[in-house]
PDB file of N, CA and C in Angstrom:
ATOM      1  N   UNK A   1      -2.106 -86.261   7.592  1.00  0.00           N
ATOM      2  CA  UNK A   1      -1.647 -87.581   7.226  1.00  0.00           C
ATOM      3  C   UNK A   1      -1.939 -87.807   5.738  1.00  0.00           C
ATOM      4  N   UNK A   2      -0.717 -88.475   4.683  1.00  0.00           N
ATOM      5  CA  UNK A   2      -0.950 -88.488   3.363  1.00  0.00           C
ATOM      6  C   UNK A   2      -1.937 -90.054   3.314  1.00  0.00           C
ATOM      7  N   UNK A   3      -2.512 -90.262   2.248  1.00  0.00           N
ATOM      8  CA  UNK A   3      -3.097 -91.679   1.446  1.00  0.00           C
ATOM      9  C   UNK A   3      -2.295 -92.538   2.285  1.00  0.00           C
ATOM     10  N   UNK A   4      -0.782 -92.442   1.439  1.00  0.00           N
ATOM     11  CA  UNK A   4      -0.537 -93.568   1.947  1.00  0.00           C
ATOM     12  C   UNK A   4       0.008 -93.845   3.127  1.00  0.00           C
ATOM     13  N   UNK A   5       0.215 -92.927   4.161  1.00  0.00           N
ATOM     14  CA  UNK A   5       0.569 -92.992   5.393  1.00  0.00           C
ATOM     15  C   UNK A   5      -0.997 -94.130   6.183  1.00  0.00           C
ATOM     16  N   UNK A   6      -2.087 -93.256   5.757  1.00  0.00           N
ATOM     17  CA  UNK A   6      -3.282 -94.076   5.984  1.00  0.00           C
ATOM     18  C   UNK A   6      -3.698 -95.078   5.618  1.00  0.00           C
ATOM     19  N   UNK A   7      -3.179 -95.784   4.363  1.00  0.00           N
ATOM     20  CA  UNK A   7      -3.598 -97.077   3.796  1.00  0.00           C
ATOM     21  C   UNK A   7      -2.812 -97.978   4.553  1.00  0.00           C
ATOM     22  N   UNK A   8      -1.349 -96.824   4.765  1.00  0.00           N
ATOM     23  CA  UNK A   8      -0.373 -98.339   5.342  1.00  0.00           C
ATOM     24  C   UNK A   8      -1.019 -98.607   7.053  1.00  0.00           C
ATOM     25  N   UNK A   9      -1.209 -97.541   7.287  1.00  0.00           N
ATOM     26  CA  UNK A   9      -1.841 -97.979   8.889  1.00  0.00           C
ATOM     27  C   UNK A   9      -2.931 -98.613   8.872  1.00  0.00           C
ATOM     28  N   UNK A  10      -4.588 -98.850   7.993  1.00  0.00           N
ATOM     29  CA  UNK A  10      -5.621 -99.561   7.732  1.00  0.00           C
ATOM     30  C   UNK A  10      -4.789-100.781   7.381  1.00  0.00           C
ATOM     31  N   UNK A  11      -3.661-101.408   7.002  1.00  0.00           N
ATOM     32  CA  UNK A  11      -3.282-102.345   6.122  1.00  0.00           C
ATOM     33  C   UNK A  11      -2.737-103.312   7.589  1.00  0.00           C
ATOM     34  N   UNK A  12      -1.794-102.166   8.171  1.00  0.00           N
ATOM     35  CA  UNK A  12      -1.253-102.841   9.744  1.00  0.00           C
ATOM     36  C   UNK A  12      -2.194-103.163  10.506  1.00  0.00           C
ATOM     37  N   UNK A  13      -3.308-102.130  10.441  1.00  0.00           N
ATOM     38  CA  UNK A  13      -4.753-102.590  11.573  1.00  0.00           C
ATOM     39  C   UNK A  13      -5.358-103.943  11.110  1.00  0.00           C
ATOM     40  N   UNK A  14      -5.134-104.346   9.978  1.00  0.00           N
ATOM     41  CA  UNK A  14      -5.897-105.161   8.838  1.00  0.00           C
ATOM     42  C   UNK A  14      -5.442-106.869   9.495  1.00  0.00           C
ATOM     43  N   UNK A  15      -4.012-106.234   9.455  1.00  0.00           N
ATOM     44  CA  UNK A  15      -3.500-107.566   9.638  1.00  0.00           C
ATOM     45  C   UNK A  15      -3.117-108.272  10.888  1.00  0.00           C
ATOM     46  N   UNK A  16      -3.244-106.985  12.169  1.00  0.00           N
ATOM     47  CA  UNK A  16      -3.575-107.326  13.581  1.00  0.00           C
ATOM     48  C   UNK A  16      -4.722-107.893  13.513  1.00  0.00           C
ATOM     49  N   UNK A  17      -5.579-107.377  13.163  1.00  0.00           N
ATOM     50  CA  UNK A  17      -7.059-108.179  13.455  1.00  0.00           C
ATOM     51  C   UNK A  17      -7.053-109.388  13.112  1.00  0.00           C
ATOM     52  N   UNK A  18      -6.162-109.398  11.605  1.00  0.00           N
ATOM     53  CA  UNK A  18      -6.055-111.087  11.106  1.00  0.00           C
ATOM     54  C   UNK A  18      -5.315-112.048  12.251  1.00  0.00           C
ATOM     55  N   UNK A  19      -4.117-111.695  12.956  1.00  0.00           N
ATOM     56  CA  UNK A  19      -3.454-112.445  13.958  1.00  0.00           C
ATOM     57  C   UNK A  19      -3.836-112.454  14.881  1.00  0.00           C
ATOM     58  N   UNK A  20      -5.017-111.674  15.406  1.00  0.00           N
ATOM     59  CA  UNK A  20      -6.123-111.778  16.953  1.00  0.00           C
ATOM     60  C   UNK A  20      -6.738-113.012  16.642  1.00  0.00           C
ATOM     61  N   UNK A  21      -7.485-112.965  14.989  1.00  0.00           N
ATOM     62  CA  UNK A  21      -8.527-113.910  15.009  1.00  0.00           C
ATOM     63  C   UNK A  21      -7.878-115.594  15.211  1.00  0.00           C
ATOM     64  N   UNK A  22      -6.600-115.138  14.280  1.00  0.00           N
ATOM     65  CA  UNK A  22      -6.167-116.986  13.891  1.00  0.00           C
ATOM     66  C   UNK A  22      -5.561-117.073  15.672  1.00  0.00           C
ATOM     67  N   UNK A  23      -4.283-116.112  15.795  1.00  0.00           N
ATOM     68  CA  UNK A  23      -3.755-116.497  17.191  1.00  0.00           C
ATOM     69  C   UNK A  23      -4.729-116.724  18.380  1.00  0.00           C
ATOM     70  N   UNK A  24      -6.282-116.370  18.334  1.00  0.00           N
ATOM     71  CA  UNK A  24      -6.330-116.743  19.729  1.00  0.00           C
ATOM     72  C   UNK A  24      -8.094-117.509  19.050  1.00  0.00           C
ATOM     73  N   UNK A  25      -7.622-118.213  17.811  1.00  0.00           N
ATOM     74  CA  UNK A  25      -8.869-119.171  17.140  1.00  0.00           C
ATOM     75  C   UNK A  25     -10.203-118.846  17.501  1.00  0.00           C
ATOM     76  N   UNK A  26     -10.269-117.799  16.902  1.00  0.00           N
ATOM     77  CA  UNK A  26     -12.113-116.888  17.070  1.00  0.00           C
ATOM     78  C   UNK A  26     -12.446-116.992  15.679  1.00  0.00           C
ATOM     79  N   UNK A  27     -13.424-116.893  15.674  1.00  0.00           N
ATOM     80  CA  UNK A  27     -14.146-117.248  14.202  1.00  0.00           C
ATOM     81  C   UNK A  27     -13.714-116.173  13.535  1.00  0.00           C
ATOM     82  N   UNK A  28     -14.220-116.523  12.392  1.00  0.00           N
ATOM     83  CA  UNK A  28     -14.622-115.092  11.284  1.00  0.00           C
ATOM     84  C   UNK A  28     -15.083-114.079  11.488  1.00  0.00           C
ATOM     85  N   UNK A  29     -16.450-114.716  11.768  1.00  0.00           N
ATOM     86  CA  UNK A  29     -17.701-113.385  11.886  1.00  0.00           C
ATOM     87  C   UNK A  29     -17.507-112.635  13.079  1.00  0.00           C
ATOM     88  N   UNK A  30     -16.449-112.783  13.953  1.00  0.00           N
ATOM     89  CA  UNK A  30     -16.422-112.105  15.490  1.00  0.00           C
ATOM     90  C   UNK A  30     -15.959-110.749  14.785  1.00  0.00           C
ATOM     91  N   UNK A  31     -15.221-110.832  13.648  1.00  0.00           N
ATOM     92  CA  UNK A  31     -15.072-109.200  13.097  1.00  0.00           C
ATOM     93  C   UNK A  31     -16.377-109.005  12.942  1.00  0.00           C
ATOM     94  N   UNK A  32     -17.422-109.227  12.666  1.00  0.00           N
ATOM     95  CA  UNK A  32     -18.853-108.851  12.326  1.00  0.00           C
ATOM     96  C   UNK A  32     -19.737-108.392  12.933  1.00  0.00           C
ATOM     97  N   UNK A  33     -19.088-108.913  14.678  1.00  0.00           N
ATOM     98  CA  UNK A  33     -20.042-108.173  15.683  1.00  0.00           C
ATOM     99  C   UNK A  33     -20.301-106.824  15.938  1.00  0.00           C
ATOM    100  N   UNK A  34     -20.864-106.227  16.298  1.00  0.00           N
ATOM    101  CA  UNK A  34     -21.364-104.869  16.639  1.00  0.00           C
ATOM    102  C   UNK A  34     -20.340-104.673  17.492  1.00  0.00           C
ATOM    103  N   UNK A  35     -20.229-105.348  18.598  1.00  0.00           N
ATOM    104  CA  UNK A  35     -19.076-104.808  20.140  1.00  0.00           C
ATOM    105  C   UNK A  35     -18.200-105.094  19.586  1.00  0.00           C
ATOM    106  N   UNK A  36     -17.752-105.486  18.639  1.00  0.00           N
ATOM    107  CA  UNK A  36     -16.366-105.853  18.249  1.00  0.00           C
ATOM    108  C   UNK A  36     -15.951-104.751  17.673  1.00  0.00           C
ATOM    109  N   UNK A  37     -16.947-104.220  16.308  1.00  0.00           N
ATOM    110  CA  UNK A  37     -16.776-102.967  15.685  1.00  0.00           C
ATOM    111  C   UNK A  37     -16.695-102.033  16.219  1.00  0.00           C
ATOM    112  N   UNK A  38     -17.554-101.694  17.412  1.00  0.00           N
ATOM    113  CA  UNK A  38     -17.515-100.675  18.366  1.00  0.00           C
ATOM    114  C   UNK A  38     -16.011-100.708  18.936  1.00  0.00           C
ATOM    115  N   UNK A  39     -15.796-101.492  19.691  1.00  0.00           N
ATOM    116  CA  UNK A  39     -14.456-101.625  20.422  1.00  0.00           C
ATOM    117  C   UNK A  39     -13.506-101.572  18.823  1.00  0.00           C
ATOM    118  N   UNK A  40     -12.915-101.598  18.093  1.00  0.00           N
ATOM    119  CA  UNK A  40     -12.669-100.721  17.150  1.00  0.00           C
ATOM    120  C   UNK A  40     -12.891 -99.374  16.756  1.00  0.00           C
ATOM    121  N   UNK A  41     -13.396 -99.063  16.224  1.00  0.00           N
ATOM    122  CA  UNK A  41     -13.957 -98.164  16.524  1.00  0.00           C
ATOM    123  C   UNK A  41     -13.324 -96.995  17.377  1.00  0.00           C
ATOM    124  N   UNK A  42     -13.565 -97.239  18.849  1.00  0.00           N
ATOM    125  CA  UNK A  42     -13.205 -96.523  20.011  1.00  0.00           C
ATOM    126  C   UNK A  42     -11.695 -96.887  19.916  1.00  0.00           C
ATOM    127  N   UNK A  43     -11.143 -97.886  20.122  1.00  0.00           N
ATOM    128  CA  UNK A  43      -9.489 -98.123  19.805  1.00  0.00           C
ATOM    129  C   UNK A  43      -8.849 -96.864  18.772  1.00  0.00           C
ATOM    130  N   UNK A  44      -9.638 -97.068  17.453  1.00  0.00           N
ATOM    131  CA  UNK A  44      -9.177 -96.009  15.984  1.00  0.00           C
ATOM    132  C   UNK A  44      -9.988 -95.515  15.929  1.00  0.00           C
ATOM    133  N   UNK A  45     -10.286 -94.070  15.688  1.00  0.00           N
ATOM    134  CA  UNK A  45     -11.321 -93.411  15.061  1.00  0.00           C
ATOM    135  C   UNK A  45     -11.502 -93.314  13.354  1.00  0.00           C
ATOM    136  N   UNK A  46     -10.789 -93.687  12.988  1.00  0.00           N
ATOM    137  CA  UNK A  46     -10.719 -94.138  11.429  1.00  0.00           C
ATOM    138  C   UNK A  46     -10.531 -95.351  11.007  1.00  0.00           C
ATOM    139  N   UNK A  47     -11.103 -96.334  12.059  1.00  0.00           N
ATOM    140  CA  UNK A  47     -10.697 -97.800  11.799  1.00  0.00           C
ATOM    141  C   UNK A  47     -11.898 -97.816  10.569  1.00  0.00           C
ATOM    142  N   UNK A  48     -12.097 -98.771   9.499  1.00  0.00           N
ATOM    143  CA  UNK A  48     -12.185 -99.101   8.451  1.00  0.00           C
ATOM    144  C   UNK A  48     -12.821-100.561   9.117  1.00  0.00           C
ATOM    145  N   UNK A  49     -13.915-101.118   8.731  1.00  0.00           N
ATOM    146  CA  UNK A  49     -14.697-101.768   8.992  1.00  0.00           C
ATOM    147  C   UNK A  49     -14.064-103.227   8.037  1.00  0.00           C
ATOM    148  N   UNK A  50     -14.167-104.530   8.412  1.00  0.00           N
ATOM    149  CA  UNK A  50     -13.566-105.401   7.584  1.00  0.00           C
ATOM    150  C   UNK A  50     -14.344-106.202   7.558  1.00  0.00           C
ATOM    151  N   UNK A  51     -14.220-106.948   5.813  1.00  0.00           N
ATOM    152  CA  UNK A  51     -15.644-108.027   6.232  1.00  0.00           C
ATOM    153  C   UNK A  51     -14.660-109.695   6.312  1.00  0.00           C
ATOM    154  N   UNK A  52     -15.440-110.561   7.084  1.00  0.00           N
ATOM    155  CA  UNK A  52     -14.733-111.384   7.159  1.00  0.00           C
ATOM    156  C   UNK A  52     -14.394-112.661   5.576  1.00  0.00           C
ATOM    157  N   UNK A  53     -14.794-111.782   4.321  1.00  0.00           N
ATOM    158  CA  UNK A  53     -14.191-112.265   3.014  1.00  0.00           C
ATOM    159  C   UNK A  53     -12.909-111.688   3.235  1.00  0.00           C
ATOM    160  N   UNK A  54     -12.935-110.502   3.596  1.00  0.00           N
ATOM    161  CA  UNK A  54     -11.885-109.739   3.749  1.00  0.00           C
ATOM    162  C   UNK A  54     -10.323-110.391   4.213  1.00  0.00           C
ATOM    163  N   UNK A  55     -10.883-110.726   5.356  1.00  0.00           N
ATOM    164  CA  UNK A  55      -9.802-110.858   6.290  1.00  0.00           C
ATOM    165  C   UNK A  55      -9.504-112.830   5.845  1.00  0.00           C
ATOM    166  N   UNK A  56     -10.585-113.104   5.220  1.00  0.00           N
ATOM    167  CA  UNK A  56     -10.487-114.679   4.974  1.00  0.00           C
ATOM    168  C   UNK A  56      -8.808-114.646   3.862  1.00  0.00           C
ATOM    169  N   UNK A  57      -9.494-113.783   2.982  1.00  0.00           N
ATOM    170  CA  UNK A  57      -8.506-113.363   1.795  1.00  0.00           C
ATOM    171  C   UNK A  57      -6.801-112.566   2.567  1.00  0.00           C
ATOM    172  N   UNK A  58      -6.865-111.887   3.339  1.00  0.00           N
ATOM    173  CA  UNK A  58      -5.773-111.470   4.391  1.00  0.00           C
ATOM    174  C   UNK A  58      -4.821-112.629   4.811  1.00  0.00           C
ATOM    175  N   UNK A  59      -5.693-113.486   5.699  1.00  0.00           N
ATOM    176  CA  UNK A  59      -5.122-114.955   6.329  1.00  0.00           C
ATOM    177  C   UNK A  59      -4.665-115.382   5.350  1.00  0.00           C
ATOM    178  N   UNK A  60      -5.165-115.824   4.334  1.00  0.00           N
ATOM    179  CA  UNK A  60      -4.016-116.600   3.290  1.00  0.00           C
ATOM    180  C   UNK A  60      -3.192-115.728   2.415  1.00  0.00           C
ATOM    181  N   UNK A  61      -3.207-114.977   2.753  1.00  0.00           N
ATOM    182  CA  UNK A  61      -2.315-114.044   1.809  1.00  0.00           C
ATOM    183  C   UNK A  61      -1.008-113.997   3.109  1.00  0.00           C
ATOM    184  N   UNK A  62      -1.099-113.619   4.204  1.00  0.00           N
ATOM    185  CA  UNK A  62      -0.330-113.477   5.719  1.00  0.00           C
ATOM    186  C   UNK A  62       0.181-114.973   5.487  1.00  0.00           C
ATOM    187  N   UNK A  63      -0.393-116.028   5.635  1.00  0.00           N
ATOM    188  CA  UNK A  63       0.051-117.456   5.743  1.00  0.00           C
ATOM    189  C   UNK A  63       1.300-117.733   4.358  1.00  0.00           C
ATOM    190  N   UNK A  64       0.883-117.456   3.115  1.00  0.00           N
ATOM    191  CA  UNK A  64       1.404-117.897   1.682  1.00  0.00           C
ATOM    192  C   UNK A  64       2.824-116.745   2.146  1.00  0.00           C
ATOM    193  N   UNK A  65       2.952-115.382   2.565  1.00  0.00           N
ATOM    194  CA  UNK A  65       3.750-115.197   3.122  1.00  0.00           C
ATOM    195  C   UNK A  65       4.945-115.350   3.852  1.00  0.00           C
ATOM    196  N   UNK A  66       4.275-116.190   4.828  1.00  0.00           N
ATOM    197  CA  UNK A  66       5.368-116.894   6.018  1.00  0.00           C
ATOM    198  C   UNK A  66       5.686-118.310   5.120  1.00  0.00           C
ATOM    199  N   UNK A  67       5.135-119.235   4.578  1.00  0.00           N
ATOM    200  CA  UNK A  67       5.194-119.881   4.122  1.00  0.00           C
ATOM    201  C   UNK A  67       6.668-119.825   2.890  1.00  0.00           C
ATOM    202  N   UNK A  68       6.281-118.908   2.479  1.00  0.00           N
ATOM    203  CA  UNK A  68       7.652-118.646   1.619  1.00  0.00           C
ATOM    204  C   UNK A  68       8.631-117.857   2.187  1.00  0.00           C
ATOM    205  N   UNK A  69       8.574-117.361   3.279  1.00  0.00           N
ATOM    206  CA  UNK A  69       9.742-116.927   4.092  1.00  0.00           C
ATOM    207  C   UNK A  69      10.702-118.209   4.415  1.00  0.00           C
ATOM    208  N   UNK A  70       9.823-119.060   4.918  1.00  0.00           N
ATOM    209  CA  UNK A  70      10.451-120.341   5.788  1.00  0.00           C
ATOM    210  C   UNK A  70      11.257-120.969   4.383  1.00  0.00           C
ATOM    211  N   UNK A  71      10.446-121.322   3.278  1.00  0.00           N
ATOM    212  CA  UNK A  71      10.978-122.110   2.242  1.00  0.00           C
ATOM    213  C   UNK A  71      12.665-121.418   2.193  1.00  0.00           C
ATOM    214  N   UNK A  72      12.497-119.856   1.792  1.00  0.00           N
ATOM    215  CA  UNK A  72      14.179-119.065   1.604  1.00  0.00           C
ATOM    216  C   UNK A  72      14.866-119.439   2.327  1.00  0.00           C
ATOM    217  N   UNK A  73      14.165-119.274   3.688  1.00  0.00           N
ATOM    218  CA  UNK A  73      15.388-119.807   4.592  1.00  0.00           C
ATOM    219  C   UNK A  73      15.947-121.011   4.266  1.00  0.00           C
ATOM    220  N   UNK A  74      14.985-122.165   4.595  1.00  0.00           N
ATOM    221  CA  UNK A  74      15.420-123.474   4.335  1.00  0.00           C
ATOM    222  C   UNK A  74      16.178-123.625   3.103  1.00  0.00           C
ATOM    223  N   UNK A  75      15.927-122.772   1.985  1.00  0.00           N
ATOM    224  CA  UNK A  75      16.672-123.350   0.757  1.00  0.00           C
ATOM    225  C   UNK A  75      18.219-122.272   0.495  1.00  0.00           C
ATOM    226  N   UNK A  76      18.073-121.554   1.490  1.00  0.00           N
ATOM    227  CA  UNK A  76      19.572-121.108   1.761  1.00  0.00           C
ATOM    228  C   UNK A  76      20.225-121.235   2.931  1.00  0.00           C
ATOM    229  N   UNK A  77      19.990-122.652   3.238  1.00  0.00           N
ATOM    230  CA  UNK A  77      20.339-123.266   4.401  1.00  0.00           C
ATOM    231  C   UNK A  77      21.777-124.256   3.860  1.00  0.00           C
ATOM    232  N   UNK A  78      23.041-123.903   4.456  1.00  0.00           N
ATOM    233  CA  UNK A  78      24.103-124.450   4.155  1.00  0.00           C
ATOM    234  C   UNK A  78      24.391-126.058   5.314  1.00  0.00           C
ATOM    235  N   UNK A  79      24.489-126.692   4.061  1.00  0.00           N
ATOM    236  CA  UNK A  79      24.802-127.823   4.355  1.00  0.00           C
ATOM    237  C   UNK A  79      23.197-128.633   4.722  1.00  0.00           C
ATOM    238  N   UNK A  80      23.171-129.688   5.643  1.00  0.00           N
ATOM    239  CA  UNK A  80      21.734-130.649   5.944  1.00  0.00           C
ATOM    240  C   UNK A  80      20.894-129.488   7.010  1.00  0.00           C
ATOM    241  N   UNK A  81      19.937-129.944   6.733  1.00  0.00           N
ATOM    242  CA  UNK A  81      18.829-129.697   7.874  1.00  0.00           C
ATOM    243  C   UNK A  81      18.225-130.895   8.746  1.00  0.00           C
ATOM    244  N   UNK A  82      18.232-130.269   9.890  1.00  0.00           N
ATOM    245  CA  UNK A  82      17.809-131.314  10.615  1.00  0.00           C
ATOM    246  C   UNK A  82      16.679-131.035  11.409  1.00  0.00           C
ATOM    247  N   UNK A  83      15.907-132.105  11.193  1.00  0.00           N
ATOM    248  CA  UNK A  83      13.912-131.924  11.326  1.00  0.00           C
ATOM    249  C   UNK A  83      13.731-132.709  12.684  1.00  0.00           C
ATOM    250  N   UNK A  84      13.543-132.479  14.007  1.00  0.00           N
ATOM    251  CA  UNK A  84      12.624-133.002  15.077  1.00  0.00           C
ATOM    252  C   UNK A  84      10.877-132.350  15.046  1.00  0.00           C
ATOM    253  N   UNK A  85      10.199-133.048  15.454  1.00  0.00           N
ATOM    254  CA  UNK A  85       8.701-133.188  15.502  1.00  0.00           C
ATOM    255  C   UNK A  85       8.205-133.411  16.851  1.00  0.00           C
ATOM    256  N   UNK A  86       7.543-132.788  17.061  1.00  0.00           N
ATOM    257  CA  UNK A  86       6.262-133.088  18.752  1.00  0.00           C
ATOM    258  C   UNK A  86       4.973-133.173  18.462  1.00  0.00           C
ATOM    259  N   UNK A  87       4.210-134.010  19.066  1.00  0.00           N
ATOM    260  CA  UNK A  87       2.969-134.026  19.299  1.00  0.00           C
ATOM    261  C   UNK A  87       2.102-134.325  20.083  1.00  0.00           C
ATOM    262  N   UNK A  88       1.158-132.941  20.265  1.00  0.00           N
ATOM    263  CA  UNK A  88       0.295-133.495  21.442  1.00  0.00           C
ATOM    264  C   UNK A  88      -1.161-133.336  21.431  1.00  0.00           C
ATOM    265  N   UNK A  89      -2.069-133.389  22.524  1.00  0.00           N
ATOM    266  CA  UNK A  89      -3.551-133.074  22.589  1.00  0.00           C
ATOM    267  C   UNK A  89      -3.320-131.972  23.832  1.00  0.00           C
ATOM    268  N   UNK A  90      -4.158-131.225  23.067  1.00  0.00           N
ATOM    269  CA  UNK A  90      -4.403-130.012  24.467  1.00  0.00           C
ATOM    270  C   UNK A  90      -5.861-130.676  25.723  1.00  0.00           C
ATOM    271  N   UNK A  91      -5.524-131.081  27.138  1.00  0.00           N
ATOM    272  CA  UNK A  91      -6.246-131.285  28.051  1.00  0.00           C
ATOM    273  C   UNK A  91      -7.502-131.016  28.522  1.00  0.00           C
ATOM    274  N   UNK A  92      -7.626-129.385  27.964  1.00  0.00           N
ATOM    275  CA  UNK A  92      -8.941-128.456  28.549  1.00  0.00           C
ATOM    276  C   UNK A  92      -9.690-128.942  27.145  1.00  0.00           C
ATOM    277  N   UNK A  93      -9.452-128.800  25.902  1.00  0.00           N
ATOM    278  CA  UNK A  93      -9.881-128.548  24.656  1.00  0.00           C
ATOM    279  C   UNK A  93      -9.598-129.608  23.958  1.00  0.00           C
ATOM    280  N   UNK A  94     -10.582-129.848  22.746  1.00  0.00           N
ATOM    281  CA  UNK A  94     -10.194-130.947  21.843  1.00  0.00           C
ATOM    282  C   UNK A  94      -9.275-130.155  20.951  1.00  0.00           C
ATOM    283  N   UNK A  95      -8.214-129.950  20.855  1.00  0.00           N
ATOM    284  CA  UNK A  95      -7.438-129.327  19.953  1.00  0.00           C
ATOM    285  C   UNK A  95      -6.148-130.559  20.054  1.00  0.00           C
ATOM    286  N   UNK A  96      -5.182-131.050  18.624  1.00  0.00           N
ATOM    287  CA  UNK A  96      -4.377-131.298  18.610  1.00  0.00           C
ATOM    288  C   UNK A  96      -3.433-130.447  17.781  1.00  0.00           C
ATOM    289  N   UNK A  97      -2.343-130.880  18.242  1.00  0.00           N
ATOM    290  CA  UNK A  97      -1.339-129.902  17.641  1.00  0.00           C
ATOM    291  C   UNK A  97       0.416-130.841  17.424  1.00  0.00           C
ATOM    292  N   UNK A  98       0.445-130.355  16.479  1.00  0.00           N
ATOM    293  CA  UNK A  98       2.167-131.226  15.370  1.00  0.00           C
ATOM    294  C   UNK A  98       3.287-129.728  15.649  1.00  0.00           C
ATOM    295  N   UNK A  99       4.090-129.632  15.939  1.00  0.00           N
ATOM    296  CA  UNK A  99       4.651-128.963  16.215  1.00  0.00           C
ATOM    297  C   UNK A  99       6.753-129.722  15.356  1.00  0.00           C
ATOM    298  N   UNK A 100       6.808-128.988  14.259  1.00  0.00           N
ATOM    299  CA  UNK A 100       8.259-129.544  13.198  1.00  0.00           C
ATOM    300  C   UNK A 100       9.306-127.986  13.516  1.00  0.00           C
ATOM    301  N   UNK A 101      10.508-128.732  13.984  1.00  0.00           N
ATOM    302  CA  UNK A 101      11.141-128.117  14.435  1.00  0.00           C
ATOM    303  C   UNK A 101      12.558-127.984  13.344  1.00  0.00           C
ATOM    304  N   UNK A 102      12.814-127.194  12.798  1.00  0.00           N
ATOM    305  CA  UNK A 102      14.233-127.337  11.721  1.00  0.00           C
ATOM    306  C   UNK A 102      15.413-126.779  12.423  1.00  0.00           C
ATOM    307  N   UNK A 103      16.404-127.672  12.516  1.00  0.00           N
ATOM    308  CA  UNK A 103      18.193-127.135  12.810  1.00  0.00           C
ATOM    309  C   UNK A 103      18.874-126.892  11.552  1.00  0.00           C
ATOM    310  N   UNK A 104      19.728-126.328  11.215  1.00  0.00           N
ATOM    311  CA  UNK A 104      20.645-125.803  10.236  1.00  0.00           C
ATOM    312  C   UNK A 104      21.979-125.103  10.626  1.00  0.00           C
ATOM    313  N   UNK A 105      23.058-125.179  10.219  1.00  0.00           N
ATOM    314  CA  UNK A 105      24.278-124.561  10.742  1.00  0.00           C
ATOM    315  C   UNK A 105      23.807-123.184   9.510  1.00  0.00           C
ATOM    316  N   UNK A 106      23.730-122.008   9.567  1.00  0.00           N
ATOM    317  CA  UNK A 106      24.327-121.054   8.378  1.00  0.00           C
ATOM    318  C   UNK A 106      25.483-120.618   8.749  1.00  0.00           C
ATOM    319  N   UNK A 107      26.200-119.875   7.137  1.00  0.00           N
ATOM    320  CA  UNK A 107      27.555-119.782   7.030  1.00  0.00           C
ATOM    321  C   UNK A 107      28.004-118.694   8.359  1.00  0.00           C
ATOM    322  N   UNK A 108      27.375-117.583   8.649  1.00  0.00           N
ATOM    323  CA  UNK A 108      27.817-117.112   9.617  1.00  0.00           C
ATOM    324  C   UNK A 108      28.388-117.748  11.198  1.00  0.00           C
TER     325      UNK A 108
END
């Protein structure tokens, strides 16, 4: 396997770990645990250890990402956009959540 065949796979592992942590809202430091590393570890045998500056710096780099994906779209969006909104409280958990929904005709 060349460099960069391996950087790009540490980079993909990099950024799964980033969407475990935010998608299922686990802290930071849970990359930090021992069983966590281990279970890594055993998953990759060349997994690459991450610190959670690391992955802090990842998340907003992944987020500023999508963030400007959505903007392109929206700003090569022909003709109006049209914005509905939801909101609710999750039952089990104190979590609330805003949920903005965009319509657009494109030219296709």
């Amino acid at each position: 396997m060349t460099k960069l065949e391996c950087d790009n796979k540490n980079k993909l592992k990099a950024k799964f770990v980033s969407s475990f942590l935010v998608c299922g809202k686990y802290s930071f430091r849970t990359i930090e645990e021992p069983r966590f590393r281990c279970m890594m570890s055993i998953a990759s045998l060349n997994f690459k250890n991450i610190s959670r500056q690391t992955t802090t710096r990842n998340v907003l780099m992944y987020y500023a990402k999508e963030r400007d994906y959505v903007k392109e779209l929206l700003t090569k969006a022909y003709g109006l956009i049209c914005l509905t909104s939801d909101n609710w409280n999750s039952e089990h958990a104190n979590d609330e959540y805003i949920c903005i929904t965009a319509h657009w005709v494109d030219k296709d």
